[in-house]
N, C-alpha and C. Protein backbone atom coordinates (compact mmCIF):
# COMPACT_ATOMS: atom_id res chain seq x y z
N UNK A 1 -106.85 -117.55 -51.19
CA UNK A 1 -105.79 -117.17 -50.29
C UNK A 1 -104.80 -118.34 -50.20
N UNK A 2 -103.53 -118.06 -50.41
CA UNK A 2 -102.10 -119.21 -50.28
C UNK A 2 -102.37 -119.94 -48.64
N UNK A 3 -101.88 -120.89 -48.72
CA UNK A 3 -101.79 -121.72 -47.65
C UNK A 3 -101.46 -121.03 -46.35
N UNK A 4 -99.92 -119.86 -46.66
CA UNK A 4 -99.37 -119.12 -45.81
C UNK A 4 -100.11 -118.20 -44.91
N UNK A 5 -100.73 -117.60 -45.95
CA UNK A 5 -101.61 -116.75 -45.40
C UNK A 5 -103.09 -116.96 -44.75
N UNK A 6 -103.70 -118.15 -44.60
CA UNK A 6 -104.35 -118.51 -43.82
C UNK A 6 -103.82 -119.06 -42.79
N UNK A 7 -102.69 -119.59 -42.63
CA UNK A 7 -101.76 -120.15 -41.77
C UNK A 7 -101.73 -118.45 -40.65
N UNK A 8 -101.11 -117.58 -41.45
CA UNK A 8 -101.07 -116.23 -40.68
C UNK A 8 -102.45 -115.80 -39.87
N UNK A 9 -103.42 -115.82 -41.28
CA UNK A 9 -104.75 -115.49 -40.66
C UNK A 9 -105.24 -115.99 -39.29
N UNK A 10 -105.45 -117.33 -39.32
CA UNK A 10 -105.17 -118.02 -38.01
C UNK A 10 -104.21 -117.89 -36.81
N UNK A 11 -103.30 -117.81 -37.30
CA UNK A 11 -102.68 -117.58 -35.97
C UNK A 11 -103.22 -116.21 -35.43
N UNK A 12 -103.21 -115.34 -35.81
CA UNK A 12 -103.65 -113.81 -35.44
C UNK A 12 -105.02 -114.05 -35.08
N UNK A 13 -105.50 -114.88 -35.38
CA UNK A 13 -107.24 -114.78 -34.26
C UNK A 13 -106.78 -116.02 -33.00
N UNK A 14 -106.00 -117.02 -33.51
CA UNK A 14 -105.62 -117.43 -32.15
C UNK A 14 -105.01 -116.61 -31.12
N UNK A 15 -104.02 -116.01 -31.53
CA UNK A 15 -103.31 -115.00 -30.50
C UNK A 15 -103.93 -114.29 -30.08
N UNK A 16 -105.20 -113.63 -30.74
CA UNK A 16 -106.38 -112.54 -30.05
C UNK A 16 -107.28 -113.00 -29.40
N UNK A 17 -107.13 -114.87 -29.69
CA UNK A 17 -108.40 -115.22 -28.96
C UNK A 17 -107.58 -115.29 -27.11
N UNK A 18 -106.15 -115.65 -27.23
CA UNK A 18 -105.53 -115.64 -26.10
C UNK A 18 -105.55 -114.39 -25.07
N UNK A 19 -105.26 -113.40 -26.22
CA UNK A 19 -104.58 -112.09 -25.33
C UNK A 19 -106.24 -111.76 -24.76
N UNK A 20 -107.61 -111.90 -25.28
CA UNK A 20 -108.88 -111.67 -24.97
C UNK A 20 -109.06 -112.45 -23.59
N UNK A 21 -109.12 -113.81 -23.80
CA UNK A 21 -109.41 -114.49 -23.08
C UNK A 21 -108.25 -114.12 -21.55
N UNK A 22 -106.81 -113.60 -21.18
CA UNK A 22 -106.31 -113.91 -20.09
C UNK A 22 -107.28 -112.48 -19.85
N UNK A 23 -107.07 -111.33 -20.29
CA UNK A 23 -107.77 -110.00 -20.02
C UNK A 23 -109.26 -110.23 -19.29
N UNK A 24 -110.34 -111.25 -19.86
CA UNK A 24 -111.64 -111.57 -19.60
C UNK A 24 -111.58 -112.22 -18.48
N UNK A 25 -110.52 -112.93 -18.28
CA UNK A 25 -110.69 -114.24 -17.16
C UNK A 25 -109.92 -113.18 -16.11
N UNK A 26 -109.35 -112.62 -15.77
CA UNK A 26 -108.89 -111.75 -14.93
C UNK A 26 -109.89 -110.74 -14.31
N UNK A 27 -110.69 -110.17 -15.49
CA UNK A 27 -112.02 -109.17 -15.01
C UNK A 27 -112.95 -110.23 -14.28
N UNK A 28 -113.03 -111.53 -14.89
CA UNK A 28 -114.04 -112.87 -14.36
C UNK A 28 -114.08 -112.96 -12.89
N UNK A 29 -112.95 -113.23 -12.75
CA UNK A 29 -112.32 -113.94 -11.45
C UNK A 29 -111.99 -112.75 -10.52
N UNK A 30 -112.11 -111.60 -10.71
CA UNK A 30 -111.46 -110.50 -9.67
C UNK A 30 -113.72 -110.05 -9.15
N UNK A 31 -113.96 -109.96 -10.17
CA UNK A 31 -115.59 -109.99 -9.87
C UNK A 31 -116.30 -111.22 -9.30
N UNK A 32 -115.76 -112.25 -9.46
CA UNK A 32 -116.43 -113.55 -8.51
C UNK A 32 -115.84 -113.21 -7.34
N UNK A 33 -115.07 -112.60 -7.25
CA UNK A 33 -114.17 -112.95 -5.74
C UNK A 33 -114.76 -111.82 -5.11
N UNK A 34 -114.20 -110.53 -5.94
CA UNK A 34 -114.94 -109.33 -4.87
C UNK A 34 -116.17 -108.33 -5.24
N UNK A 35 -116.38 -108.49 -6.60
CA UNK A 35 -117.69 -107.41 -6.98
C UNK A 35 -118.67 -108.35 -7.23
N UNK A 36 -119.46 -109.34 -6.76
CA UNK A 36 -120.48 -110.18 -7.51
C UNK A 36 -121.78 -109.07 -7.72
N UNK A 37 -121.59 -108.06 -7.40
CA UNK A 37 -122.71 -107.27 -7.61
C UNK A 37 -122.95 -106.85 -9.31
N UNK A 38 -121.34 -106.83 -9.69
CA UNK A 38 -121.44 -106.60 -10.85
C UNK A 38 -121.59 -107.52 -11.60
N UNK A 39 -121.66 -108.70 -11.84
CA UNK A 39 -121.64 -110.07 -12.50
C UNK A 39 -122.69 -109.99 -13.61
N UNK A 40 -124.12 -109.64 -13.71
CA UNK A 40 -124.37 -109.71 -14.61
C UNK A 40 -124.13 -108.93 -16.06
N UNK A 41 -122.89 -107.74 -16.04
CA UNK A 41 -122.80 -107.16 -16.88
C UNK A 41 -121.47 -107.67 -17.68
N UNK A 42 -121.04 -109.22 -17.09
CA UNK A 42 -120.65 -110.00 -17.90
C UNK A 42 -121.00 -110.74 -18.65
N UNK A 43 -122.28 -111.11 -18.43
CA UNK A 43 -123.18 -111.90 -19.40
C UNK A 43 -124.10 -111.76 -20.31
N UNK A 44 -124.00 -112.08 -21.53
CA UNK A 44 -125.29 -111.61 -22.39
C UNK A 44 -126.90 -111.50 -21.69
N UNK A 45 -127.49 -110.85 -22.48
CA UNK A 45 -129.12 -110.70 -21.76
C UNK A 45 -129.50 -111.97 -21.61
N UNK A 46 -129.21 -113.14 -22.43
CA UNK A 46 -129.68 -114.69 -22.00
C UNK A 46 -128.95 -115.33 -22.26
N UNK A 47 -127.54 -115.31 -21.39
CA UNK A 47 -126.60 -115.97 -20.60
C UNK A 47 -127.01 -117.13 -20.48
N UNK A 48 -125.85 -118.24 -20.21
CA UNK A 48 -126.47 -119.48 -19.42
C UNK A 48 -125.04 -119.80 -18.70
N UNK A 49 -125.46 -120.28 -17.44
CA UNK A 49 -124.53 -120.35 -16.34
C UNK A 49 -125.13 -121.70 -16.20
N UNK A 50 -124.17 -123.12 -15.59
CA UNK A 50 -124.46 -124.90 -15.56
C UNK A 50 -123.27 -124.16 -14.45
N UNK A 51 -123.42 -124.01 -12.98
CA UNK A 51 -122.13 -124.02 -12.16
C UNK A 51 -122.83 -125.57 -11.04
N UNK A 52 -121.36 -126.55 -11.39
CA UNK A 52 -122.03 -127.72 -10.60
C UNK A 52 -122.59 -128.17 -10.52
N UNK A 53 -123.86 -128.50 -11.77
CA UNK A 53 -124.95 -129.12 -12.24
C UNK A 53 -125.54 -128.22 -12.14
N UNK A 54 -126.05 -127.11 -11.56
CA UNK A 54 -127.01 -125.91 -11.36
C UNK A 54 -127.29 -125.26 -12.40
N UNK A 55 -127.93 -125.10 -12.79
CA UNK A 55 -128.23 -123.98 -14.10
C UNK A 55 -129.13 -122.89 -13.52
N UNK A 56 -128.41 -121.87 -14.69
CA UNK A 56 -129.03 -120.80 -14.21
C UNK A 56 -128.98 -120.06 -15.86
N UNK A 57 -130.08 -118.96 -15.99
CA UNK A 57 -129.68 -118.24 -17.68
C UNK A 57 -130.25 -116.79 -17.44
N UNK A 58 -129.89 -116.09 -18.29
CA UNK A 58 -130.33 -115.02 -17.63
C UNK A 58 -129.72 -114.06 -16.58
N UNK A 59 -129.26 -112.71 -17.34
CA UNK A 59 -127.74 -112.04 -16.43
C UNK A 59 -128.54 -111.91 -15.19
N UNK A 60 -129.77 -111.29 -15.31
CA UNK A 60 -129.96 -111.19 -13.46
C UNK A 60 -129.97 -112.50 -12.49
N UNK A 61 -130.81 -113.41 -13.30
CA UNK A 61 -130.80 -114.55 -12.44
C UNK A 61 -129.23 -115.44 -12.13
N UNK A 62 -128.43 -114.90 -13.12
CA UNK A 62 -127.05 -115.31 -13.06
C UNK A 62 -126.05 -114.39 -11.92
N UNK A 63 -126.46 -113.30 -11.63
CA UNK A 63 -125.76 -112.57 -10.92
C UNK A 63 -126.40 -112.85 -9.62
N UNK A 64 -127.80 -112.82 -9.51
CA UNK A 64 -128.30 -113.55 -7.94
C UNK A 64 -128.02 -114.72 -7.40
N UNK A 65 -127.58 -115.36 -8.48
CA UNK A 65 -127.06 -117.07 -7.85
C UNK A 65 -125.47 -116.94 -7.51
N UNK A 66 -125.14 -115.90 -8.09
CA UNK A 66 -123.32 -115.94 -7.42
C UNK A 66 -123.34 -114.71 -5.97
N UNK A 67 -124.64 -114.33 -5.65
CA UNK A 67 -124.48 -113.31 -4.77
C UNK A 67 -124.77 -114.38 -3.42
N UNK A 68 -125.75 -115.51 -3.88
CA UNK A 68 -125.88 -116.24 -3.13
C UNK A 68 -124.65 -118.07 -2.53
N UNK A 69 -124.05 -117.43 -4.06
CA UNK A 69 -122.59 -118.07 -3.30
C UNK A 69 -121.88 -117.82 -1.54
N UNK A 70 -120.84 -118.86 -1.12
CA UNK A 70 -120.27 -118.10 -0.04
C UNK A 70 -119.18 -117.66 -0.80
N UNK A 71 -118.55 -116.74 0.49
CA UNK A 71 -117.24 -116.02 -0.39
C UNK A 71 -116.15 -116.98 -1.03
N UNK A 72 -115.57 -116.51 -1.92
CA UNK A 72 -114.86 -117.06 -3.09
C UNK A 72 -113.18 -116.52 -2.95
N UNK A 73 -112.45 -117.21 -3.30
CA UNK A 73 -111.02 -116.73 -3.79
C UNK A 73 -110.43 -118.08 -4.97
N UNK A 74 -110.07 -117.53 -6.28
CA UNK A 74 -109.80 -118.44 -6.83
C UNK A 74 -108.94 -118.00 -7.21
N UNK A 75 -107.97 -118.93 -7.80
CA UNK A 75 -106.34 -118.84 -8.59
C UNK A 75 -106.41 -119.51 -9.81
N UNK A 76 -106.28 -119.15 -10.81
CA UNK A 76 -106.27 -119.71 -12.35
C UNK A 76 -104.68 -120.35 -12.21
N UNK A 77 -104.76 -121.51 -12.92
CA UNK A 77 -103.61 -122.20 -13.05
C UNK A 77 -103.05 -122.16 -14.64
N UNK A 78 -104.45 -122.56 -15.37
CA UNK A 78 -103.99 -122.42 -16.73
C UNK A 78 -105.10 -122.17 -17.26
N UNK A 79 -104.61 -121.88 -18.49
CA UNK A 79 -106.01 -120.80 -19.29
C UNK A 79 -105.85 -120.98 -21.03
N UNK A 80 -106.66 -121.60 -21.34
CA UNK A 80 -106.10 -121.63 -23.30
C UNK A 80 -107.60 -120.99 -24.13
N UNK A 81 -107.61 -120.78 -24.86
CA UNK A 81 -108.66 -119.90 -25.86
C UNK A 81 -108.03 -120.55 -27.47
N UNK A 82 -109.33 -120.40 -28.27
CA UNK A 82 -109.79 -121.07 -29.41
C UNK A 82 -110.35 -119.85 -30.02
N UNK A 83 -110.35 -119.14 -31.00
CA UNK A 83 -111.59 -118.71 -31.79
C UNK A 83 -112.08 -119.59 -32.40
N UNK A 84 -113.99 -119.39 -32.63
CA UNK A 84 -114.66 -120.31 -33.27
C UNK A 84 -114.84 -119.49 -34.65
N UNK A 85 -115.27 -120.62 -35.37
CA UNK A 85 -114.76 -120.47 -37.17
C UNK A 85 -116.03 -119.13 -37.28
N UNK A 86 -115.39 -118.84 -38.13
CA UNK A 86 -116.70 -117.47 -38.40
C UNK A 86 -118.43 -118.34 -39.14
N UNK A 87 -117.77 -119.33 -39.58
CA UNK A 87 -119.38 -119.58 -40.68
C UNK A 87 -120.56 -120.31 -39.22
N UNK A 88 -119.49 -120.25 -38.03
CA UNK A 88 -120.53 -121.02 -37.13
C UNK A 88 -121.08 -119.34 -36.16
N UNK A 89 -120.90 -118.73 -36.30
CA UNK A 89 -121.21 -117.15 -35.74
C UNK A 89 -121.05 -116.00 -36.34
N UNK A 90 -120.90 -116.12 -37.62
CA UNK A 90 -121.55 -115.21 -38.41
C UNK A 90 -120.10 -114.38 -38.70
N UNK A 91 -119.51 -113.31 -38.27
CA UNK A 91 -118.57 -111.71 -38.55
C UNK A 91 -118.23 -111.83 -36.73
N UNK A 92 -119.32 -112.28 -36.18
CA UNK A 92 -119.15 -111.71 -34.35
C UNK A 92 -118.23 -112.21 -34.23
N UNK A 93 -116.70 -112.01 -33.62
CA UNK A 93 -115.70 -112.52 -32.66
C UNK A 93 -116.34 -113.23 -31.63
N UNK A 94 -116.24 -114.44 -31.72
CA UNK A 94 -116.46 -115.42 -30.42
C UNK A 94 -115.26 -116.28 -29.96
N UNK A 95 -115.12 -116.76 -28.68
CA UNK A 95 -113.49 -117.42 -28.42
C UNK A 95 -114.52 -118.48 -27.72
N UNK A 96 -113.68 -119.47 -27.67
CA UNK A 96 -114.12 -120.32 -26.35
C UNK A 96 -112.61 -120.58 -25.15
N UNK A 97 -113.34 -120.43 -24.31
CA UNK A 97 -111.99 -120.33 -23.31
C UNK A 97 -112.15 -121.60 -21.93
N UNK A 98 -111.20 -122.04 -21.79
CA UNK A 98 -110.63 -123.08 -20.90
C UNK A 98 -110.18 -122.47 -19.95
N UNK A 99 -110.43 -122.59 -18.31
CA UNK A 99 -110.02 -122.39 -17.52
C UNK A 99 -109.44 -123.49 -16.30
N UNK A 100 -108.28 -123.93 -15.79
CA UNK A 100 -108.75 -124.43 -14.24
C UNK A 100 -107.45 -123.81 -13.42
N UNK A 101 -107.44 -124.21 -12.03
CA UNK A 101 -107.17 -123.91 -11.61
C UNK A 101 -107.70 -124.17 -9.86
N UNK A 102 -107.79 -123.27 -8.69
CA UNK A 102 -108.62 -123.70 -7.60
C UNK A 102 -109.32 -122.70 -7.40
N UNK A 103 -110.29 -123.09 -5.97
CA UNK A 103 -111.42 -122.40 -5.21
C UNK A 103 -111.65 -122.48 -4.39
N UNK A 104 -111.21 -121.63 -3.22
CA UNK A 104 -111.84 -121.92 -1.69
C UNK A 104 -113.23 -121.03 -1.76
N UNK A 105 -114.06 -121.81 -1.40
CA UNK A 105 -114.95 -121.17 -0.80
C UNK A 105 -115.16 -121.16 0.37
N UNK A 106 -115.42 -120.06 1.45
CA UNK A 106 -115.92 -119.59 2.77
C UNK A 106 -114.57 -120.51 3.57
N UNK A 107 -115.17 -121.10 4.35
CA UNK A 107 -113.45 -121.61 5.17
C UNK A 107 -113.61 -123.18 4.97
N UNK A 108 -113.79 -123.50 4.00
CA UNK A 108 -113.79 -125.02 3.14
C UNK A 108 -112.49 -124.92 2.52
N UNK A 109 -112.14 -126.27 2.54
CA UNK A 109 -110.60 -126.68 1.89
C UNK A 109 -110.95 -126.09 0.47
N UNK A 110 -109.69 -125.38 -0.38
CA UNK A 110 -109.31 -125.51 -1.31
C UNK A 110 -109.26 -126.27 -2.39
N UNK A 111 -110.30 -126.35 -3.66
CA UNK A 111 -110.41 -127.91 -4.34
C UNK A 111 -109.84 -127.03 -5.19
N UNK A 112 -109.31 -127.84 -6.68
CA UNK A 112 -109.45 -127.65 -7.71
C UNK A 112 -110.67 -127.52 -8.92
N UNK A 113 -110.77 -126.79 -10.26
CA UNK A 113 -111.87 -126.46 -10.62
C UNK A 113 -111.86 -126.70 -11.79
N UNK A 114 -112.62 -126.42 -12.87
CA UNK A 114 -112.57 -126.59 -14.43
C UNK A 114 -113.55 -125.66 -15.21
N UNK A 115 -113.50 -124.87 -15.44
CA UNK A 115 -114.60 -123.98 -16.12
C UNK A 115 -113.99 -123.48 -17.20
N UNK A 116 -115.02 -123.12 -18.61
CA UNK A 116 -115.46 -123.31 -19.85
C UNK A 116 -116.13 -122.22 -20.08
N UNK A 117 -115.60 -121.28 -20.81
CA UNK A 117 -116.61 -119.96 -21.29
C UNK A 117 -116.94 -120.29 -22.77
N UNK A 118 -117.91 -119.94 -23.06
CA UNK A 118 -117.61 -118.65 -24.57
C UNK A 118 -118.38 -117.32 -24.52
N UNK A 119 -117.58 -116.43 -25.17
CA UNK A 119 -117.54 -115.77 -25.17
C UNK A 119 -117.69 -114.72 -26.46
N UNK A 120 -118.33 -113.34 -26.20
CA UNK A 120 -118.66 -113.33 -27.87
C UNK A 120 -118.75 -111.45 -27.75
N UNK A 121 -118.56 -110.36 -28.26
CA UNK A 121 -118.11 -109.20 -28.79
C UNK A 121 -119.36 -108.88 -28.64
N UNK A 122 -120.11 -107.92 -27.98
CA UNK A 122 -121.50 -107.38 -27.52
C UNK A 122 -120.58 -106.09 -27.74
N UNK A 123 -120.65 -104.91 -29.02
CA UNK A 123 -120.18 -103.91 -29.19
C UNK A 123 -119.19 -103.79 -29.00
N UNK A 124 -118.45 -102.84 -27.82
CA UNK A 124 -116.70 -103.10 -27.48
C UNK A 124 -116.45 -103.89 -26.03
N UNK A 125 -117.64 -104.14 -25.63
CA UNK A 125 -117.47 -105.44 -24.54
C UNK A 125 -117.83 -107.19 -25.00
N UNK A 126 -116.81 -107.83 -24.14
CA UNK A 126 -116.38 -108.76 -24.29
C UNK A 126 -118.00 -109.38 -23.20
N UNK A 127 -118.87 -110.60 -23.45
CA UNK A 127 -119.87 -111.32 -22.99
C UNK A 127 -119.90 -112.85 -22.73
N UNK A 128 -120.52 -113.26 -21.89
CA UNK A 128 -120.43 -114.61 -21.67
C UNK A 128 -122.02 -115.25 -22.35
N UNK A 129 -121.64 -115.82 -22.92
CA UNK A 129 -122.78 -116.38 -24.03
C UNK A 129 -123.19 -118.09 -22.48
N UNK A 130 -121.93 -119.08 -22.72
CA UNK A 130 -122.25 -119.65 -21.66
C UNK A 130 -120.84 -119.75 -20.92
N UNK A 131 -121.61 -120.52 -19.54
CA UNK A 131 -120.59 -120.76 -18.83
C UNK A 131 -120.76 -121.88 -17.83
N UNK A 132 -119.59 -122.82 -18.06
CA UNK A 132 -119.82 -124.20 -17.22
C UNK A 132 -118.39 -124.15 -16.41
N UNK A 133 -118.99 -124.40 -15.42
CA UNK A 133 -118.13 -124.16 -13.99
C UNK A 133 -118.18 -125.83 -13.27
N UNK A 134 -117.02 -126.38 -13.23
CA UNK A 134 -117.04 -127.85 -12.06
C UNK A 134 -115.57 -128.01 -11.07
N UNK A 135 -116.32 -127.71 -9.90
CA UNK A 135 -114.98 -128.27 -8.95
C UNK A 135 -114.37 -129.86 -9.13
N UNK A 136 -113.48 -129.44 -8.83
CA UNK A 136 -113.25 -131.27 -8.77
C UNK A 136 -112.62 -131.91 -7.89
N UNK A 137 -114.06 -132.85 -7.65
CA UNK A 137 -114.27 -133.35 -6.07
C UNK A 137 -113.37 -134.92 -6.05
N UNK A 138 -112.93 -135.25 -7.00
CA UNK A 138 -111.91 -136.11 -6.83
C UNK A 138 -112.33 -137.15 -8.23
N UNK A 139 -111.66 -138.73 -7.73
CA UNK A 139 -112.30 -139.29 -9.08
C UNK A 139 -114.09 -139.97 -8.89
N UNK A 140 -114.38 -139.99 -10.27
CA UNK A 140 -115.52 -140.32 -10.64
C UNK A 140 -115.63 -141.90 -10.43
């Protein structure tokens, strides 16, 4: 294949990894905030969730630890996505996606946040393979 046309090739899985990723992070974030009931049918059967050093794997055990969150409202600030090379995941569409932005939880000040998906094509739904979630509590 000419230079050009991998040049093309690429861009067209970047742009899909974008237009995927704002679509995913929108279903993400509208379900942390108000459906956590549904949460584990974002995550693969053995998910792994690191929110704040916490780990958790496993969609049920991942959906009981955000039920046991307090309530949530978050605002995405910025959002970028990557597809990963195919020889590292086989044919599957996988993206990795960048998130931050903020988070109030319950009636606690408003911090800022940083969370990290990937994400990977489970038939015609979009899955969270992992996911690392960190507020940020100021400097280190």
């Amino acid at each position: 294949m000419a230079s050009s046309q991998l040049d093309q090739v690429m861009r067209t899985k970047i742009d899909t990894a974008c237009t995927t990723a704002e679509e995913f992070t929108k279903l993400y974030y509208e379900s942390v905030d108000k459906k956590r009931h549904q949460m584990a049918r974002l995550y693969m059967d053995n998910g792994i969730l690191v929110w704040n050093g916490n780990g958790s794997s496993g969609k049920e055990r991942i959906e009981k630890f955000f039920q046991e969150l307090p309530r949530s409202e978050h605002t995405v600030s910025t959002l970028d996505a990557q597809p990963i090379v195919d020889e590292s995941v086989s044919t599957q569409p996988t993206f990795l996606v960048q998130v931050s932005g903020t988070a109030r939880f319950q009636d606690n000040p408003t911090k800022p946040f940083q969370q990290t998906f990937m994400i990977t094509a489970e038939g015609d739904k979009w899955r969270i393979v992992s996911d690392c979630f960190r507020l940020q509590d100021g400097i280190f």
